[in-house]
Protein backbone atom coordinates (compact mmCIF):
# COMPACT_ATOMS: atom_id res chain seq x y z
CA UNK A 1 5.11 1.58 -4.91
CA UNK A 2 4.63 -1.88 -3.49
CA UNK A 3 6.28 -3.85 -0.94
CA UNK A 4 6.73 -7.51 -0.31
CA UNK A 5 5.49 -8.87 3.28
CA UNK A 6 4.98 -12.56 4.09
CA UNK A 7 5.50 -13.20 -0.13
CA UNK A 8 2.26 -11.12 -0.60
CA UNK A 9 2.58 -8.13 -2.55
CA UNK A 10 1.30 -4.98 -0.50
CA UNK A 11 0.59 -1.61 -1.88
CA UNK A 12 2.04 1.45 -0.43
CA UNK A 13 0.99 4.69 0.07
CA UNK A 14 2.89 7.57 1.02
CA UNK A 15 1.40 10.48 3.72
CA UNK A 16 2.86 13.48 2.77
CA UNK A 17 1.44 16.17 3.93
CA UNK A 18 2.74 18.53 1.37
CA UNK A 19 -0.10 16.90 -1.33
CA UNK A 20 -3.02 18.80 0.33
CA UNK A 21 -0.89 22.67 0.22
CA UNK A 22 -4.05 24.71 -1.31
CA UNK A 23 -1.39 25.58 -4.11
CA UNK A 24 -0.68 21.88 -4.74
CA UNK A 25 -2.59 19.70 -7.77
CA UNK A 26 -3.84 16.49 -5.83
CA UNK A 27 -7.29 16.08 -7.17
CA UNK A 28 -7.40 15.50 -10.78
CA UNK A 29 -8.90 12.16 -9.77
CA UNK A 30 -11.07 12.70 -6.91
CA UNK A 31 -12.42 15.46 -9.14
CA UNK A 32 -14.55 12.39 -10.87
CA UNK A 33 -16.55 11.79 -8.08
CA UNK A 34 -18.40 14.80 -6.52
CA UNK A 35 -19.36 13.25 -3.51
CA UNK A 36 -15.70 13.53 -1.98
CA UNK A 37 -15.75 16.95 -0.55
CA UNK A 38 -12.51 18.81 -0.72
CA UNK A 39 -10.91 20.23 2.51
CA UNK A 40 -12.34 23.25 3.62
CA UNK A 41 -10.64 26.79 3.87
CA UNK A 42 -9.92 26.20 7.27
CA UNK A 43 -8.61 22.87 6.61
CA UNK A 44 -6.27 24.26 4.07
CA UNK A 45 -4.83 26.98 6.27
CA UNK A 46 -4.03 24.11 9.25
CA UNK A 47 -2.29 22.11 6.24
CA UNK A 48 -0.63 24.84 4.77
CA UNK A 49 0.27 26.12 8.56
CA UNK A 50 1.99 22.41 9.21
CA UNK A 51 3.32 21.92 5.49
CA UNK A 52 5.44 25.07 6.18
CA UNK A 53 6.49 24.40 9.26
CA UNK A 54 9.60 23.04 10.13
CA UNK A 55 11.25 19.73 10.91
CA UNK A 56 11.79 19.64 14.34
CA UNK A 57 12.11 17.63 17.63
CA UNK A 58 9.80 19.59 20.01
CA UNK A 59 6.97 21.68 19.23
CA UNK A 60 7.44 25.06 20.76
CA UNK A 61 3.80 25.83 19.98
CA UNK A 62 0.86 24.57 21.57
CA UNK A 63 -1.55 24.41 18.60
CA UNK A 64 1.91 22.12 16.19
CA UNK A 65 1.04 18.94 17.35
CA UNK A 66 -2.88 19.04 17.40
CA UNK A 67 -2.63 20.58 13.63
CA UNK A 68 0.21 18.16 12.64
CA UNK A 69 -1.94 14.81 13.40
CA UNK A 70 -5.18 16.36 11.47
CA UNK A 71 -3.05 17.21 9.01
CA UNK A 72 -1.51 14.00 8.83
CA UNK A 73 -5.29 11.91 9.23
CA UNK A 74 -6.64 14.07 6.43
CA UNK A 75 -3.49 13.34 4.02
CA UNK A 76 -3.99 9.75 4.84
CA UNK A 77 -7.87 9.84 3.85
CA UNK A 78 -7.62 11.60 0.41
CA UNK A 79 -4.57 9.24 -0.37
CA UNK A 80 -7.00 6.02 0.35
CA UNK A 81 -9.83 7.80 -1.46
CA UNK A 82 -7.41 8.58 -4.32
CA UNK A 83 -6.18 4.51 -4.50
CA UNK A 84 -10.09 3.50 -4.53
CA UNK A 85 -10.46 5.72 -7.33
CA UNK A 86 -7.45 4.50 -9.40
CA UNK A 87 -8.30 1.04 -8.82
CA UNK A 88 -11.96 0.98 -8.94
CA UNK A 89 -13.09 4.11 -11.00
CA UNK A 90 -15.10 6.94 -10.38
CA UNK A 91 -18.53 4.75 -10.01
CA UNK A 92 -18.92 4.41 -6.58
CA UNK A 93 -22.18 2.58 -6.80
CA UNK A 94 -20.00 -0.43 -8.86
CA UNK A 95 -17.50 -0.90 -6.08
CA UNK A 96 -17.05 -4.51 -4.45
CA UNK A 97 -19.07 -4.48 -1.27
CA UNK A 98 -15.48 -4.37 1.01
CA UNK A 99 -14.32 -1.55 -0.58
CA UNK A 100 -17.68 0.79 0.14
């Protein structure tokens, strides 16, 4: 997906928090590189907690918001780890010095 701003072509990434639910497939390419740790158990219960929860205008829960924005940070992170990978490979070590 790409969008045009200021007649440069930007690259967009969606954060959708659903792409980290422990029973979804979102690694097959950060699988490459074994330095990118996956979430841990923990992590995957807060995203699963949030992915299921939902849509609403106030949180009636004190521990919804706090969960929703790592949730939504750690979506963010794998998605820009994800882009490196397709457009740079799995060799870290070869990466242009801005990207590392």
């Amino acid at each position: 997906m790409e969008n045009k701003v200021d007649s440069q072509i930007v690259p967009l990434t969606s954060n959708l928090i659903y792409y980290l639910k422990s029973d979804n497939v979102f690694f097959n390419l950060l699988d490459k590189i074994t330095e990118i740790e996956k979430p841990s158990p923990k992590l995957y219960q807060v995203i699963d907690i949030v992915a299921n929860m939902s849509t609403e205008l106030f949180f009636d829960k004190d521990y919804q918001l706090p969960f929703l924005v790592a949730c939504g940070q750690t979506t963010m992170c794998y998605n820009l780890m994800k882009r490196i990978v397709r457009n740079y490979g799995a060799a870290a070590e070869d990466y242009p010095d801005d990207v590392k």
